[in-house]
C-alpha atoms as a PDB file:
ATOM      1  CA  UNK A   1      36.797  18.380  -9.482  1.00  0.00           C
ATOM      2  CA  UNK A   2      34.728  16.507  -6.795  1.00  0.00           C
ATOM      3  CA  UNK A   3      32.161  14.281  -8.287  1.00  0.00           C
ATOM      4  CA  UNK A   4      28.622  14.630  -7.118  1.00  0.00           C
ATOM      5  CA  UNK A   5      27.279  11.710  -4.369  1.00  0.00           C
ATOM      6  CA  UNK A   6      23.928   9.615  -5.238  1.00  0.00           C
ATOM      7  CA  UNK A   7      21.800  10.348  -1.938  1.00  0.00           C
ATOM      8  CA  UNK A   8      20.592   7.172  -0.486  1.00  0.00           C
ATOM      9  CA  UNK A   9      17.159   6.643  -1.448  1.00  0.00           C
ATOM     10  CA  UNK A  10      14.745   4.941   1.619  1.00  0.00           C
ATOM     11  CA  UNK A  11      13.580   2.051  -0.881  1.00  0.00           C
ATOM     12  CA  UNK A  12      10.163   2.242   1.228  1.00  0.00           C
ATOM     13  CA  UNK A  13       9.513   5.926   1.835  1.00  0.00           C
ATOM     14  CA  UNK A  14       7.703   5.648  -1.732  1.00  0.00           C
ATOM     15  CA  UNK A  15       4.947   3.627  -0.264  1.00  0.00           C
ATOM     16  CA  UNK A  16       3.275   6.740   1.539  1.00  0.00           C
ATOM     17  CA  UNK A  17       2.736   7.901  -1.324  1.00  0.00           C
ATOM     18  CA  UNK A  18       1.100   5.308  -2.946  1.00  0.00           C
ATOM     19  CA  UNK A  19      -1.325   4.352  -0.278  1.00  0.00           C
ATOM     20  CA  UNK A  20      -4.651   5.503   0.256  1.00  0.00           C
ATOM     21  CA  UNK A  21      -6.869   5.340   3.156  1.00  0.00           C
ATOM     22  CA  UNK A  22     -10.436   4.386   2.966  1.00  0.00           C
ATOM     23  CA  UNK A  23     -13.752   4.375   5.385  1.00  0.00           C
ATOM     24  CA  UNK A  24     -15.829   1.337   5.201  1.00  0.00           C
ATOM     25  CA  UNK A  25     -18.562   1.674   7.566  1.00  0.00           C
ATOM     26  CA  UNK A  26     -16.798   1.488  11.071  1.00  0.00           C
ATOM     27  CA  UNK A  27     -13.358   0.098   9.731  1.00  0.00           C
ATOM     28  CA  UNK A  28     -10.584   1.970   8.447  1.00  0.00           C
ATOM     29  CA  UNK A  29      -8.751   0.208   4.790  1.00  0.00           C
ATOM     30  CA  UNK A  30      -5.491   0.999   4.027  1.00  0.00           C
ATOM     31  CA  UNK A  31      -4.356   0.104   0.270  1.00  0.00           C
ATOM     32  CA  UNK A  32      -0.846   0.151  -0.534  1.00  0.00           C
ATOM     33  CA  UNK A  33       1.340  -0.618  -3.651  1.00  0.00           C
ATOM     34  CA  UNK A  34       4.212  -2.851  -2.584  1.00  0.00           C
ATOM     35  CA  UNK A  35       6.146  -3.199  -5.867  1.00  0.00           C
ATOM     36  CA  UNK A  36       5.159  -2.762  -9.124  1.00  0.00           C
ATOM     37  CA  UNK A  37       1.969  -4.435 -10.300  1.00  0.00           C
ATOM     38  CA  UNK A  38       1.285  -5.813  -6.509  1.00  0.00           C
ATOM     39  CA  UNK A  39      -0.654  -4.122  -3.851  1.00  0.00           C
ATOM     40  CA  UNK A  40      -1.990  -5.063  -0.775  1.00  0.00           C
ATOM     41  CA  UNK A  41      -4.835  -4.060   1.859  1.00  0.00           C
ATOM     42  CA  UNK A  42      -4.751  -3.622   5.880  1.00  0.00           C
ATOM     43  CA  UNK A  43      -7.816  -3.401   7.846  1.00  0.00           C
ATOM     44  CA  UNK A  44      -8.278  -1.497  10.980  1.00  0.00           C
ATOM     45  CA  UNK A  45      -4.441  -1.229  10.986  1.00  0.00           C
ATOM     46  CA  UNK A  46      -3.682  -4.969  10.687  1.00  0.00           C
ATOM     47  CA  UNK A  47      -1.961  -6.210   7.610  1.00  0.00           C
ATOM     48  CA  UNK A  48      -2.528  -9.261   5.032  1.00  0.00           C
ATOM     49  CA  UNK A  49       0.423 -11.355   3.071  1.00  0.00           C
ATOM     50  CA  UNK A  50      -2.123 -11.599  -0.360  1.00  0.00           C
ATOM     51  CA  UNK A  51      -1.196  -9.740  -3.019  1.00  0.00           C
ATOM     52  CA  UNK A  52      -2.665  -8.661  -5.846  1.00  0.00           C
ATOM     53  CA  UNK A  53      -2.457  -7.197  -9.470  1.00  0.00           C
ATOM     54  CA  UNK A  54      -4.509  -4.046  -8.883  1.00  0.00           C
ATOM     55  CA  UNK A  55      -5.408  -1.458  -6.381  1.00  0.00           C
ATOM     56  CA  UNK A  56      -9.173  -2.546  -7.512  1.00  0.00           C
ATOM     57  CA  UNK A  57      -8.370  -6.150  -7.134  1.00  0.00           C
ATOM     58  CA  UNK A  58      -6.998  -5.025  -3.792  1.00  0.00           C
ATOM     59  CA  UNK A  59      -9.735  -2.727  -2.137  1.00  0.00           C
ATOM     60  CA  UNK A  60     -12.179  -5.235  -2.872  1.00  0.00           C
ATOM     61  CA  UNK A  61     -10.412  -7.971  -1.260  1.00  0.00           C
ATOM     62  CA  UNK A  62     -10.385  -5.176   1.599  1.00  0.00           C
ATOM     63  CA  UNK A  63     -13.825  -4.352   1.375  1.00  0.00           C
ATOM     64  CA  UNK A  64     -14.990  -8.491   1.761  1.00  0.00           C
ATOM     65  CA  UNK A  65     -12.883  -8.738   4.657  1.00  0.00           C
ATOM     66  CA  UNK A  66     -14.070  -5.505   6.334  1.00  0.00           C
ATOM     67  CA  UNK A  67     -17.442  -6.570   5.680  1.00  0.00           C
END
């Protein structure tokens, strides 16, 4: 009886689908969950090392520095 393989799972193909795109006047935010209970913003395609505990907590921090 052959015993049925895990399929490797791409640890970061999971982050598409928790990310969400959103217009702020002429600037494009991206909000993404990097691990769970952290999520972080990119502006305009740029990225940030903050963190936070909420997509909220993270789209404003977006917003202010889109602003």
């Amino acid at each position: 009886m052959r015993m049925a393989r895990q399929v490797p799972i791409d640890r970061f193909a999971y982050l598409a689908k928790l990310s969400t795109t959103f217009h702020v006047g002429a600037h494009t935010l991206l909000v993404s969950k990097v691990q769970e209970g952290r999520w972080t913003y990119a502006v305009d395609g740029g990225s940030t090392s903050d963190t936070y505990p909420t997509q909220a907590e993270a789209w404003e921090a977006g917003v202010r520095a889109a602003d």
